[in-house]
PDB file of N, CA and C in Angstrom:
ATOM      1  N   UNK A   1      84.287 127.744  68.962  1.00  0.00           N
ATOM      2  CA  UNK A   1      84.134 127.501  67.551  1.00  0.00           C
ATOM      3  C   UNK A   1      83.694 126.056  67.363  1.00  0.00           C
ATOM      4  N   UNK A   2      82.636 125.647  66.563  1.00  0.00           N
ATOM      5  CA  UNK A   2      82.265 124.614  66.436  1.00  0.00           C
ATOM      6  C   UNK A   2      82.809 124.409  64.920  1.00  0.00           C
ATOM      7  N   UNK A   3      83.250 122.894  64.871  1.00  0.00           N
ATOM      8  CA  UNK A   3      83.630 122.210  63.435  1.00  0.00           C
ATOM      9  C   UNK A   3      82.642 122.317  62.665  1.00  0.00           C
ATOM     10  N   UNK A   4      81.449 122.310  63.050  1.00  0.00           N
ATOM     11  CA  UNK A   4      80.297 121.924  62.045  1.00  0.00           C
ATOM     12  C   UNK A   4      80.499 123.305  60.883  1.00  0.00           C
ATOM     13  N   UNK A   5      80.895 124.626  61.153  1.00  0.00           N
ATOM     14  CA  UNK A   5      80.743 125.594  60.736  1.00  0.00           C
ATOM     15  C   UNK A   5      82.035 125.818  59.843  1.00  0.00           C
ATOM     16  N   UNK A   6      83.293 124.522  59.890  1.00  0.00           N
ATOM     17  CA  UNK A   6      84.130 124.909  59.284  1.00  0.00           C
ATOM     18  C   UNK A   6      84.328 124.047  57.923  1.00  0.00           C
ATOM     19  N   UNK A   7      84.796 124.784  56.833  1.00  0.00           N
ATOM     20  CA  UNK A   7      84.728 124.379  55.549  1.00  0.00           C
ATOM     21  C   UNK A   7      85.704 123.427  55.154  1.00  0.00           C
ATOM     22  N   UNK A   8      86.216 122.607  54.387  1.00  0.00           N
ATOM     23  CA  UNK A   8      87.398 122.122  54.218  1.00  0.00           C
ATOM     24  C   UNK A   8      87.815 120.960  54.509  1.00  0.00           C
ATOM     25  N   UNK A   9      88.709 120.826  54.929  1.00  0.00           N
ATOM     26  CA  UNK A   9      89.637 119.136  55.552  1.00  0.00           C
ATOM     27  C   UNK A   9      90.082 119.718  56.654  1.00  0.00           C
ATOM     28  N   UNK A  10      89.266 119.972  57.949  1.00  0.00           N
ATOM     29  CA  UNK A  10      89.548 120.523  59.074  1.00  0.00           C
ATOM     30  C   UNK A  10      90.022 119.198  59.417  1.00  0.00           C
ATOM     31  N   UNK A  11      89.382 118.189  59.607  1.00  0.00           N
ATOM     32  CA  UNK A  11      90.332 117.113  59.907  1.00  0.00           C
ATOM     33  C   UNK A  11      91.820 116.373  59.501  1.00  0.00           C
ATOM     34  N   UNK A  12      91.909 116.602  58.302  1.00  0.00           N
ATOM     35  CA  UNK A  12      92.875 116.659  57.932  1.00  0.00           C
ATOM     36  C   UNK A  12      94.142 117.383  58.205  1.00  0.00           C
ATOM     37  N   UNK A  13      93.685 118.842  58.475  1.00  0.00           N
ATOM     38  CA  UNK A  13      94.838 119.152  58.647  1.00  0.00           C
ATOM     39  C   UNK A  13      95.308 119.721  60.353  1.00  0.00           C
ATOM     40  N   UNK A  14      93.924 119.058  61.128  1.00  0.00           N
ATOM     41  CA  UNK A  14      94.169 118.644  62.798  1.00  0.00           C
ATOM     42  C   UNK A  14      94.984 117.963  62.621  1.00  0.00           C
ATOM     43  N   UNK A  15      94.367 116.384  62.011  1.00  0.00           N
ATOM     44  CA  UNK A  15      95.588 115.271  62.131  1.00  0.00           C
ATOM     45  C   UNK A  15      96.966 115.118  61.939  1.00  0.00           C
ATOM     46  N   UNK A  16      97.746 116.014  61.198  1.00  0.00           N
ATOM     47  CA  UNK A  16      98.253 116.497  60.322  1.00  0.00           C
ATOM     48  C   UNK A  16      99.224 117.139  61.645  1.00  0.00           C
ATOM     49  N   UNK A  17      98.676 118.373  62.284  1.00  0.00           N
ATOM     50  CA  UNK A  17      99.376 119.305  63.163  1.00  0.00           C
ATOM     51  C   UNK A  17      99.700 118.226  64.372  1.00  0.00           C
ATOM     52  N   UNK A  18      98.808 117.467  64.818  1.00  0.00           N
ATOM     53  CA  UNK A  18      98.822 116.700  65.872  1.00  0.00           C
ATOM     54  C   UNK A  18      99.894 115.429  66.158  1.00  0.00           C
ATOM     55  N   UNK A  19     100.027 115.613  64.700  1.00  0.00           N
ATOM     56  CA  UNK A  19     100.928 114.280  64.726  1.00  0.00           C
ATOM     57  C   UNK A  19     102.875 114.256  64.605  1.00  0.00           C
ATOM     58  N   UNK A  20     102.406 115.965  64.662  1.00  0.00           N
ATOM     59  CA  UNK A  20     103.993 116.761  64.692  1.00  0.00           C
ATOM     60  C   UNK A  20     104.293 117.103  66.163  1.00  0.00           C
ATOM     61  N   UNK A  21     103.463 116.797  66.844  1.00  0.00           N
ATOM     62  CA  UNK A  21     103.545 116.563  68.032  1.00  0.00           C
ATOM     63  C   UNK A  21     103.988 115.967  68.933  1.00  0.00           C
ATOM     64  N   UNK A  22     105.116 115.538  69.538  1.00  0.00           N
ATOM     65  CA  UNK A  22     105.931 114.107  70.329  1.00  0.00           C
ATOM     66  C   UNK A  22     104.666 113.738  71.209  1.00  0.00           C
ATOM     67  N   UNK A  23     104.004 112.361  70.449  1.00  0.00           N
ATOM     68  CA  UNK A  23     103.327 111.209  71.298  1.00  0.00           C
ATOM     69  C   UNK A  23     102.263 111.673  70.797  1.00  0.00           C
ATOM     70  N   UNK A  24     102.177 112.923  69.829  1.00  0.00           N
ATOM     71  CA  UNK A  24     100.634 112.986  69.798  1.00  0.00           C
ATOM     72  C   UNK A  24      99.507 112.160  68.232  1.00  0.00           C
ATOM     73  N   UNK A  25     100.662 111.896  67.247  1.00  0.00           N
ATOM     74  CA  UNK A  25      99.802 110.806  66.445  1.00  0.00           C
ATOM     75  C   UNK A  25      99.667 109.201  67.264  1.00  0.00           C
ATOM     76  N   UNK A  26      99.560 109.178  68.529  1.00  0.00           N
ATOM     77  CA  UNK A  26      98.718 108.106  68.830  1.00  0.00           C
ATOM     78  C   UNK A  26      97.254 108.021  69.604  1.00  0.00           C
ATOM     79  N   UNK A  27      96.943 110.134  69.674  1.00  0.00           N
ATOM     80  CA  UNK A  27      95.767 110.019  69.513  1.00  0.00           C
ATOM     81  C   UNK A  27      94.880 110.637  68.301  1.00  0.00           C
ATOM     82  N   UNK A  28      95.822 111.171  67.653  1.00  0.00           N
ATOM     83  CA  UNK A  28      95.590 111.864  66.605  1.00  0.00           C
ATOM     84  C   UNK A  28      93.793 111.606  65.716  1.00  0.00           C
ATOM     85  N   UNK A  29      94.347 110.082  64.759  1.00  0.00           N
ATOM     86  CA  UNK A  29      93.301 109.580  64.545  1.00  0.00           C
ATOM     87  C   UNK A  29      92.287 108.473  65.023  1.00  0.00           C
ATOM     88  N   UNK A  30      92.594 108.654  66.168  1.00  0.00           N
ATOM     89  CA  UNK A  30      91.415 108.358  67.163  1.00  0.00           C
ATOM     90  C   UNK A  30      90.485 109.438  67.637  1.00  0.00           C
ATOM     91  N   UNK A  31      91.432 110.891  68.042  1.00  0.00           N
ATOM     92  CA  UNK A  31      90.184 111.929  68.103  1.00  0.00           C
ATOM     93  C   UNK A  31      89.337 112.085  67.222  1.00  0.00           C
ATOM     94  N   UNK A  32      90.508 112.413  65.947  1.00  0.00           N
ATOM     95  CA  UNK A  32      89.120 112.737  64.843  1.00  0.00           C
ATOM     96  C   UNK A  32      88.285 112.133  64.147  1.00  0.00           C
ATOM     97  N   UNK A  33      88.291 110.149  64.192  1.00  0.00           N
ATOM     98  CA  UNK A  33      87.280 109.538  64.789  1.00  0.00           C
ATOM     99  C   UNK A  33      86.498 109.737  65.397  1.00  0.00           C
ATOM    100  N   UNK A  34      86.380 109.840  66.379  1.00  0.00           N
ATOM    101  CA  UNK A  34      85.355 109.949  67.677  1.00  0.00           C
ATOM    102  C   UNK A  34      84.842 111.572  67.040  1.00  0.00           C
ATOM    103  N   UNK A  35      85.504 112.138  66.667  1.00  0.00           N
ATOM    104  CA  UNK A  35      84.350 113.725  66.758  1.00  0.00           C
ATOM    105  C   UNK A  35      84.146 113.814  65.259  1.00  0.00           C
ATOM    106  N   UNK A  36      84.316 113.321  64.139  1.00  0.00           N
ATOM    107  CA  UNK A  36      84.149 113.902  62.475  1.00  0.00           C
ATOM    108  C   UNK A  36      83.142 112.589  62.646  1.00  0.00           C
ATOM    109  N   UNK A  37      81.875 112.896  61.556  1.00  0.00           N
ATOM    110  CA  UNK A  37      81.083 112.489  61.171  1.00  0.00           C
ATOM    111  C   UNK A  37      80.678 112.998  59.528  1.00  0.00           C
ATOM    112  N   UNK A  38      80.016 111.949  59.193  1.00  0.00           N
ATOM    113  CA  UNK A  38      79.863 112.233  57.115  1.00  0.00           C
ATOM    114  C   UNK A  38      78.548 113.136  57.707  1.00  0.00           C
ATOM    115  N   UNK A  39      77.713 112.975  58.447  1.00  0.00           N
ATOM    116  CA  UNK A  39      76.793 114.549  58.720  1.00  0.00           C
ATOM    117  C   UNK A  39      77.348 115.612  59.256  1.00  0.00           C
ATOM    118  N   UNK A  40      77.477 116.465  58.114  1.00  0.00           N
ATOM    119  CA  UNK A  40      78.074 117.847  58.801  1.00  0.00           C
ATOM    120  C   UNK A  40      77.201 118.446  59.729  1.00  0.00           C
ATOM    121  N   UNK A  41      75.886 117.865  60.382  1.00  0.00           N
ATOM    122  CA  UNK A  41      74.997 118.656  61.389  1.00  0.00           C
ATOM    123  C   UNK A  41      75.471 117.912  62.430  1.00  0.00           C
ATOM    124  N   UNK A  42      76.182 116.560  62.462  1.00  0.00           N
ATOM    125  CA  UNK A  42      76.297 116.104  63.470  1.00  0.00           C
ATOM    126  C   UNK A  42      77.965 116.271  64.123  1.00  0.00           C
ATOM    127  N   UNK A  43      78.825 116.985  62.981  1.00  0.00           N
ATOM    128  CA  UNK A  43      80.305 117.070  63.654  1.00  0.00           C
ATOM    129  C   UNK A  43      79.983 117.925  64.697  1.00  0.00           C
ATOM    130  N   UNK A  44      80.895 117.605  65.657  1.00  0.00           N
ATOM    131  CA  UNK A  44      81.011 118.010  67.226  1.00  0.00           C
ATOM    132  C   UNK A  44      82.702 118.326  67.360  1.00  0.00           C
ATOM    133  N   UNK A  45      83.300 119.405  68.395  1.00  0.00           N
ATOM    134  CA  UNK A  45      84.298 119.531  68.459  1.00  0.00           C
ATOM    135  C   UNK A  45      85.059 119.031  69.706  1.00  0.00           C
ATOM    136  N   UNK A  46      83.836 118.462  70.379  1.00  0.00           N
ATOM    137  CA  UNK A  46      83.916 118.003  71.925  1.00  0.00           C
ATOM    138  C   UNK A  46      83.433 116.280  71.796  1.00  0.00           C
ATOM    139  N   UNK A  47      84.594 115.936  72.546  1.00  0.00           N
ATOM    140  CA  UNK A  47      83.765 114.606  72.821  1.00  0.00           C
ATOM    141  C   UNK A  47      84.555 113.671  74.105  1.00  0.00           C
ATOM    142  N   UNK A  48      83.789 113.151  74.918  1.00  0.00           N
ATOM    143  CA  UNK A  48      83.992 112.636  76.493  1.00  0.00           C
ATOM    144  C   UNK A  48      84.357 111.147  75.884  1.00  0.00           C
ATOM    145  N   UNK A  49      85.195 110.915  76.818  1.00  0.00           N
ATOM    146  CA  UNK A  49      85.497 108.936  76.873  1.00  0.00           C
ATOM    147  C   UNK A  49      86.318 108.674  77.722  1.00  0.00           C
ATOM    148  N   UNK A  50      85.482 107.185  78.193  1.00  0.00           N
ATOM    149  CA  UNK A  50      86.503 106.557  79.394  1.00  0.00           C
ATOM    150  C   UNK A  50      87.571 106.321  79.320  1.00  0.00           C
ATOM    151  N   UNK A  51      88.931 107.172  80.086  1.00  0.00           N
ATOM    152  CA  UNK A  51      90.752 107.155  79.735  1.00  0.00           C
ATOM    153  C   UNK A  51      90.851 105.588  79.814  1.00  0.00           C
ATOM    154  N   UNK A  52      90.108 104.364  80.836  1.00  0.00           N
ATOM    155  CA  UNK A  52      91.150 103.088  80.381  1.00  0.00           C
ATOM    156  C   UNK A  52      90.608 102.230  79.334  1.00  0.00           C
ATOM    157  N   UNK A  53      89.414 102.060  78.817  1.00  0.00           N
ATOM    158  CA  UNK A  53      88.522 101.750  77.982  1.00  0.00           C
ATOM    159  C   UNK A  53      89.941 102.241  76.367  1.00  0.00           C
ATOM    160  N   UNK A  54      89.662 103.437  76.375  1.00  0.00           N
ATOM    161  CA  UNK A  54      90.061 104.087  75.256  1.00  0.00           C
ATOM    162  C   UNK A  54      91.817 103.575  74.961  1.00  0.00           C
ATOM    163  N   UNK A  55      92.409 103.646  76.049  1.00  0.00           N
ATOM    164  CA  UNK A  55      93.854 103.382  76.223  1.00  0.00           C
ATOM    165  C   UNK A  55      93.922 101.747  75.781  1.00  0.00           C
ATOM    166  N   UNK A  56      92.832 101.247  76.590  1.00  0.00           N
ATOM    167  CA  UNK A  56      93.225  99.526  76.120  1.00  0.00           C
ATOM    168  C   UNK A  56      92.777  99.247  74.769  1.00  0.00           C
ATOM    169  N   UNK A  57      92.212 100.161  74.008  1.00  0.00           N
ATOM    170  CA  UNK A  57      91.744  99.734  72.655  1.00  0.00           C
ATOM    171  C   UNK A  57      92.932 100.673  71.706  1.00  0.00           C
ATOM    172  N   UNK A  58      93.383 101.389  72.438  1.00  0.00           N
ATOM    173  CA  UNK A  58      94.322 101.383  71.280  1.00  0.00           C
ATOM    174  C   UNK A  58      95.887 101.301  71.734  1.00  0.00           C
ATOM    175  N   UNK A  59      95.936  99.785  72.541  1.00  0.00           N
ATOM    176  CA  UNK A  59      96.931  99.247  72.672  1.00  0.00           C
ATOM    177  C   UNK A  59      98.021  99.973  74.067  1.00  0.00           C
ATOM    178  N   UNK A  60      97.324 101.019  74.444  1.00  0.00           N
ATOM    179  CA  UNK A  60      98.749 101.682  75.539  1.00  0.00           C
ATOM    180  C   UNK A  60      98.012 101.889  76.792  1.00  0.00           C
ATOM    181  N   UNK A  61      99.099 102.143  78.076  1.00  0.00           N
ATOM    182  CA  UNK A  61      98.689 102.533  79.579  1.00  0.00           C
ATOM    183  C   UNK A  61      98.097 103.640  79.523  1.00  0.00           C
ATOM    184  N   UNK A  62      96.880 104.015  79.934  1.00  0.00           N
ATOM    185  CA  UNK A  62      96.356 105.279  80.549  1.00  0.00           C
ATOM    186  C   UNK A  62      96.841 106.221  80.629  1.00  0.00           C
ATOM    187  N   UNK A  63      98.316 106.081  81.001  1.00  0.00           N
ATOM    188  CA  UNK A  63      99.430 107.501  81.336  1.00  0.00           C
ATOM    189  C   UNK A  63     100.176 107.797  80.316  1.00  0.00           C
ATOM    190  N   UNK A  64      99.856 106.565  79.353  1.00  0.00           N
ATOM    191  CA  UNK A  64     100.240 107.039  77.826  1.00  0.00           C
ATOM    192  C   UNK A  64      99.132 108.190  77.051  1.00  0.00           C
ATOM    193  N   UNK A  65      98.264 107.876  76.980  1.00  0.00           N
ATOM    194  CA  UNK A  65      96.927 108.846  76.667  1.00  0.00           C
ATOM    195  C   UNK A  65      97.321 110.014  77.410  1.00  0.00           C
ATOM    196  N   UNK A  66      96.951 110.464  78.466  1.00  0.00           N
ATOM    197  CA  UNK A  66      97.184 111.418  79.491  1.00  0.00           C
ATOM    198  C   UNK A  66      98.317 112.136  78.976  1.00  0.00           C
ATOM    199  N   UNK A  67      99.496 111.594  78.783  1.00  0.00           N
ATOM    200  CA  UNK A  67     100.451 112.167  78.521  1.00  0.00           C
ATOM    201  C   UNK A  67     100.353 112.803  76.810  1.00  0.00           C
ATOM    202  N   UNK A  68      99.690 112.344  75.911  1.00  0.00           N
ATOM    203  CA  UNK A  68      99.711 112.578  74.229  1.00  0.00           C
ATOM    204  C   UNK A  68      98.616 113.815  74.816  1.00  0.00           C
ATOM    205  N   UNK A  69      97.803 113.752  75.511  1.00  0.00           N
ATOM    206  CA  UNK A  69      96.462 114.951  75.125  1.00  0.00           C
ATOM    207  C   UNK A  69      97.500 115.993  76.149  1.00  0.00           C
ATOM    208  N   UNK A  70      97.944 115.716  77.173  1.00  0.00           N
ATOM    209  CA  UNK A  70      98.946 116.966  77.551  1.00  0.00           C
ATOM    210  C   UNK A  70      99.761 118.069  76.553  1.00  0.00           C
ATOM    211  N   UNK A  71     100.394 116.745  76.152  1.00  0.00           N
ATOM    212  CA  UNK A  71     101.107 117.693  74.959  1.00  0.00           C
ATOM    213  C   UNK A  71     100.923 117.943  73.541  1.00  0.00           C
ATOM    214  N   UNK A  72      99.611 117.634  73.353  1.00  0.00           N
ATOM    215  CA  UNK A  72      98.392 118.234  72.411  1.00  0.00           C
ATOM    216  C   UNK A  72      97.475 119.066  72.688  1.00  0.00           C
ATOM    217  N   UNK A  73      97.379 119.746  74.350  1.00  0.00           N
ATOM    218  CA  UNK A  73      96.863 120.832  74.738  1.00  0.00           C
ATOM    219  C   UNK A  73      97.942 121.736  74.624  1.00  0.00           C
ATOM    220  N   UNK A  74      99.321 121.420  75.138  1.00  0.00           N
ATOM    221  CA  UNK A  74     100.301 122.385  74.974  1.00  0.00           C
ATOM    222  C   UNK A  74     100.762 123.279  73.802  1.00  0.00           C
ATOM    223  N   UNK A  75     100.699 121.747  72.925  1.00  0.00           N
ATOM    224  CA  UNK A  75     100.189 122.623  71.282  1.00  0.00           C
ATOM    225  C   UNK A  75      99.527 123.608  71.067  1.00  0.00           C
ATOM    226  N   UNK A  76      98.386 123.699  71.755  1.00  0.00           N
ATOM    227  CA  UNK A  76      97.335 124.404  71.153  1.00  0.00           C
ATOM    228  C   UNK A  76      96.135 123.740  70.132  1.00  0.00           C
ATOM    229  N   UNK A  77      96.104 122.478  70.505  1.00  0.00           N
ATOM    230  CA  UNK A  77      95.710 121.647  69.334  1.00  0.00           C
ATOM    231  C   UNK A  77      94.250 121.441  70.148  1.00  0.00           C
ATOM    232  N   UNK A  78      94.251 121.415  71.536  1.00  0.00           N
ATOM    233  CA  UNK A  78      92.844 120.892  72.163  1.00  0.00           C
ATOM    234  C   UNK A  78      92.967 121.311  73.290  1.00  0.00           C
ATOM    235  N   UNK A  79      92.015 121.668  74.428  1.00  0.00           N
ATOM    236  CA  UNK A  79      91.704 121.507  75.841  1.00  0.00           C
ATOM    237  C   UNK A  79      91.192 120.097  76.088  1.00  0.00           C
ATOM    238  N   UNK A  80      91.302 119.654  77.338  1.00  0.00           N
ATOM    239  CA  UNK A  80      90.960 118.465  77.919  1.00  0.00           C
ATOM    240  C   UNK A  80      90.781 118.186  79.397  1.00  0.00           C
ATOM    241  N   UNK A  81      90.053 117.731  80.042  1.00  0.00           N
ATOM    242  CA  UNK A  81      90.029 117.612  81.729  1.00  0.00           C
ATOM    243  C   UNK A  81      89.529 115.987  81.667  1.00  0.00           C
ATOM    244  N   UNK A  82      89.830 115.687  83.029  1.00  0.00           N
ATOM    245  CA  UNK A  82      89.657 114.235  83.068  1.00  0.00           C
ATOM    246  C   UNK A  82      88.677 114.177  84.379  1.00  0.00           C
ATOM    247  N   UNK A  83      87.893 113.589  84.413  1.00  0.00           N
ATOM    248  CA  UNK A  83      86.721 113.481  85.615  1.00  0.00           C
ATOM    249  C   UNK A  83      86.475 112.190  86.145  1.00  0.00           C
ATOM    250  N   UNK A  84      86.572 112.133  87.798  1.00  0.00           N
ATOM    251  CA  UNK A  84      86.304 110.901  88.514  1.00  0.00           C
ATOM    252  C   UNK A  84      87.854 110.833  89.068  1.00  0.00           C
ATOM    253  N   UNK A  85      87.462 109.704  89.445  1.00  0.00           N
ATOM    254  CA  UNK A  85      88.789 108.995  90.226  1.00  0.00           C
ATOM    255  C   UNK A  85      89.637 108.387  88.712  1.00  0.00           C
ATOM    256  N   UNK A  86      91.236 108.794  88.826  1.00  0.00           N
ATOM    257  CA  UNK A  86      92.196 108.322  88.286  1.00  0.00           C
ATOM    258  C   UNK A  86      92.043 106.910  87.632  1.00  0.00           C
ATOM    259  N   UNK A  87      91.806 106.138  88.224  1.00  0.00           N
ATOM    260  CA  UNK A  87      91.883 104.656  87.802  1.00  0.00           C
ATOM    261  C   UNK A  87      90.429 104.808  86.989  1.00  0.00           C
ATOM    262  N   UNK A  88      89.492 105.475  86.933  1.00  0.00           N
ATOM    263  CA  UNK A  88      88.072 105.556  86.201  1.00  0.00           C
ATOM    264  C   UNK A  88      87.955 106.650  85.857  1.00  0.00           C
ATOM    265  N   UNK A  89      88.965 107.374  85.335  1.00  0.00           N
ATOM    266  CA  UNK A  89      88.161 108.869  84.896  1.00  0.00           C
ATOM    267  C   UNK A  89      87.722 108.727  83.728  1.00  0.00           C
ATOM    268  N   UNK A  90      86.700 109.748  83.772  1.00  0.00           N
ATOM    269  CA  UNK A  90      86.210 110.068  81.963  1.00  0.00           C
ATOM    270  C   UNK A  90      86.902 111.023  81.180  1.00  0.00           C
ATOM    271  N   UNK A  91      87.489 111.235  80.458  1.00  0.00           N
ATOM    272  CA  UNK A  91      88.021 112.683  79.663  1.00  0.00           C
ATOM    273  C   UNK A  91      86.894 112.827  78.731  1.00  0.00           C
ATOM    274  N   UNK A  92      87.183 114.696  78.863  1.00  0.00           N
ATOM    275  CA  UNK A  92      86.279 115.065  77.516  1.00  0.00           C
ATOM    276  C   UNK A  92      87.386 116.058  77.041  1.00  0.00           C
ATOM    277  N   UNK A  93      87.673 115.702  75.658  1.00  0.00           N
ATOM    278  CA  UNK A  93      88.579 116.688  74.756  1.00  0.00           C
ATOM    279  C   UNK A  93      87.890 117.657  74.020  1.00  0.00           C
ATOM    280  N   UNK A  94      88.418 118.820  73.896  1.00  0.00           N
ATOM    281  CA  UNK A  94      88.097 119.927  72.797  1.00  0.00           C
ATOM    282  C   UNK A  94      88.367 120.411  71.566  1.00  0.00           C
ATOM    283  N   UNK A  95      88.757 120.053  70.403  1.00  0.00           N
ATOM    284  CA  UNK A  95      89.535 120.025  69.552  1.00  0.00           C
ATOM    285  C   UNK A  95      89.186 121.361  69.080  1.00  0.00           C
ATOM    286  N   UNK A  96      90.627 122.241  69.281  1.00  0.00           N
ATOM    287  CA  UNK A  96      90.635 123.593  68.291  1.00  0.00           C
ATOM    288  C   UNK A  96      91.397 123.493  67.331  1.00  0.00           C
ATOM    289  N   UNK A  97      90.670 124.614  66.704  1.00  0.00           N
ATOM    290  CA  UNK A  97      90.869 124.469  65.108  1.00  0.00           C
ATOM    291  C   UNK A  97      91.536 126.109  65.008  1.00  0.00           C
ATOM    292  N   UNK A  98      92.276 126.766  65.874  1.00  0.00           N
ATOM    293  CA  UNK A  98      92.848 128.114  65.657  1.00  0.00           C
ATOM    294  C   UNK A  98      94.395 127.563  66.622  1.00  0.00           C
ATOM    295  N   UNK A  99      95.356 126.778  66.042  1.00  0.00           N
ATOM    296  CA  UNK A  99      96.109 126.908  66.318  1.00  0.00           C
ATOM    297  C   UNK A  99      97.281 127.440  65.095  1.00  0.00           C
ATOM    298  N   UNK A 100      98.600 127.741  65.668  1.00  0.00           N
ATOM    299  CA  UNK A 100     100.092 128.384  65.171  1.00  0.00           C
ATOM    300  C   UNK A 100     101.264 127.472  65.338  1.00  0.00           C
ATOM    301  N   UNK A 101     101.824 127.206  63.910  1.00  0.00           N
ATOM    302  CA  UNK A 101     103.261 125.937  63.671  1.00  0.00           C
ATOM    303  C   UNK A 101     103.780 126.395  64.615  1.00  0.00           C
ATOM    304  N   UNK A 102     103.832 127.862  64.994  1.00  0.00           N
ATOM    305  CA  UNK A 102     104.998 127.951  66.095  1.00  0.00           C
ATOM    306  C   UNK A 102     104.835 127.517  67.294  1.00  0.00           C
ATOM    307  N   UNK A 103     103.456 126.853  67.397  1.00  0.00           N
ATOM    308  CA  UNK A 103     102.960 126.375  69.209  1.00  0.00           C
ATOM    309  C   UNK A 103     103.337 125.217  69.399  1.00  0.00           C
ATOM    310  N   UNK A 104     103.535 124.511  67.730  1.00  0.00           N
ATOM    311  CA  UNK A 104     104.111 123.036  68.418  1.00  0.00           C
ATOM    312  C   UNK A 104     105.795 122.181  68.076  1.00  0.00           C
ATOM    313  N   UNK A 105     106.346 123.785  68.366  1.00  0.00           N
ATOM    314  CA  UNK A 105     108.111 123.401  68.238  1.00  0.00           C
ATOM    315  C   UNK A 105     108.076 123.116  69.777  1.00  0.00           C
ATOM    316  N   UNK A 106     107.218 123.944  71.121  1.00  0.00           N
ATOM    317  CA  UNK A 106     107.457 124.073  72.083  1.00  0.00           C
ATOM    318  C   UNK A 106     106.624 122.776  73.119  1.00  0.00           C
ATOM    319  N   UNK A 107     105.765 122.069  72.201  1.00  0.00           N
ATOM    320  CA  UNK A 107     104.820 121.085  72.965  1.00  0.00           C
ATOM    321  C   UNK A 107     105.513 120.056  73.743  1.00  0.00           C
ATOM    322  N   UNK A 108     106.815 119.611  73.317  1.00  0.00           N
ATOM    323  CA  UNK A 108     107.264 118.426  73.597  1.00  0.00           C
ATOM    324  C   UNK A 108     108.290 118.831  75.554  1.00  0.00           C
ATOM    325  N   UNK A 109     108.443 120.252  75.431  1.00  0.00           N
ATOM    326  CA  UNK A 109     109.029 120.518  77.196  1.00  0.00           C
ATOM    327  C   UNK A 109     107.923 121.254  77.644  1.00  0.00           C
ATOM    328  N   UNK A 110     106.562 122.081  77.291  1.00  0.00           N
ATOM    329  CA  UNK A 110     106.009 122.466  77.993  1.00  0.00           C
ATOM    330  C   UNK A 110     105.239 121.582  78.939  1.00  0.00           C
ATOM    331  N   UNK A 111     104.533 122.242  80.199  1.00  0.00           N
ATOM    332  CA  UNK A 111     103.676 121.695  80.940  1.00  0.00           C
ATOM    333  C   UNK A 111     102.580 122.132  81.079  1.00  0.00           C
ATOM    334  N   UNK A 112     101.128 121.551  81.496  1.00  0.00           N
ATOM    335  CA  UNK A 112     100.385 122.043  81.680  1.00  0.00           C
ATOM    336  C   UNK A 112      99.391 121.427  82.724  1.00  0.00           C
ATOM    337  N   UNK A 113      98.707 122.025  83.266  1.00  0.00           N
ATOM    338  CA  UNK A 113      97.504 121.638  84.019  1.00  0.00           C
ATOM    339  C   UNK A 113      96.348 120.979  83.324  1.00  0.00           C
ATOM    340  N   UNK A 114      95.717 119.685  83.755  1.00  0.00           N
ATOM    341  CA  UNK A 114      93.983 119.533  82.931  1.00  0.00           C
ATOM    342  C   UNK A 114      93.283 120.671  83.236  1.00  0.00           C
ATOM    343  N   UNK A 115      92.996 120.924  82.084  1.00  0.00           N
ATOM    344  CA  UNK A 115      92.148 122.237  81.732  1.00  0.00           C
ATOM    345  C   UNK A 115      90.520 121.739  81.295  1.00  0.00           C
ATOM    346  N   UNK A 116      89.626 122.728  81.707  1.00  0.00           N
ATOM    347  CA  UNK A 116      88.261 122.239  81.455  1.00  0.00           C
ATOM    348  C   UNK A 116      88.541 122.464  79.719  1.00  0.00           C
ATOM    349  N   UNK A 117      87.246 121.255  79.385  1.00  0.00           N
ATOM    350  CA  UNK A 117      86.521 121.610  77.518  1.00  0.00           C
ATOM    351  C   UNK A 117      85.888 122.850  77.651  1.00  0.00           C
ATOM    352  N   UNK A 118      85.729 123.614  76.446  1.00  0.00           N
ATOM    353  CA  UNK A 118      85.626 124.529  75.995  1.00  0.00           C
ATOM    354  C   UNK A 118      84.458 123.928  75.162  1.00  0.00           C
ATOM    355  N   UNK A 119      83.419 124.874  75.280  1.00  0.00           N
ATOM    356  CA  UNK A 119      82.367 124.865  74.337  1.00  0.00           C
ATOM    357  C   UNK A 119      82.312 125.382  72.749  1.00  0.00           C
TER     358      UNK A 119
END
């Protein structure tokens, strides 16, 4: 599902779910930064960035990031994989827009694997 096709305050009410999330409003509105644009031809639901680049600009360790998009995939809120070597990887996140309140009572003990983006 691409954002471009969705009507509304999809961002809004990502940010919104994401941030009910333990650790996850500290990437909250930074994702939907990086992917909402005022051209609705140009919103994207995917978008790649360097994990220490991104971490040092918004103030935390790498394994802080890593750890918020974990348990914002667990949500159901996004897919994400990280590419390269650890100390240089790139992540690219997926932000979905078909998630359930009930997916993120459970985000904060589940686990998960990096999972590839989703087109």
């Amino acid at each position: 599902m691409y954002m471009a096709h969705v009507s509304g305050h999809w961002a809004l009410d990502w940010a919104t779910r994401a941030r009910r999330v333990p650790g996850g409003g500290l990437l909250a509105a930074f994702l939907v930064d990086l992917v909402a644009d005022v051209d609705p031809v140009r919103e994207a639901d995917t978008v790649s960035f360097p994990l220490r680049p991104a971490a040092h600009a918004l103030g935390v360790q790498p394994t802080h990031v890593s750890t918020a998009l974990r348990r914002l995939s667990d949500a159901g809120l996004l897919t994400w994989c990280a590419h390269g070597a650890p100390e240089a990887s790139d992540v690219t996140v997926t932000l979905l827009l078909s998630f359930a309140d009930s997916e993120l009572e459970d985000a904060a003990t589940a686990t998960t694997k990096c999972e590839p983006a989703r087109s």
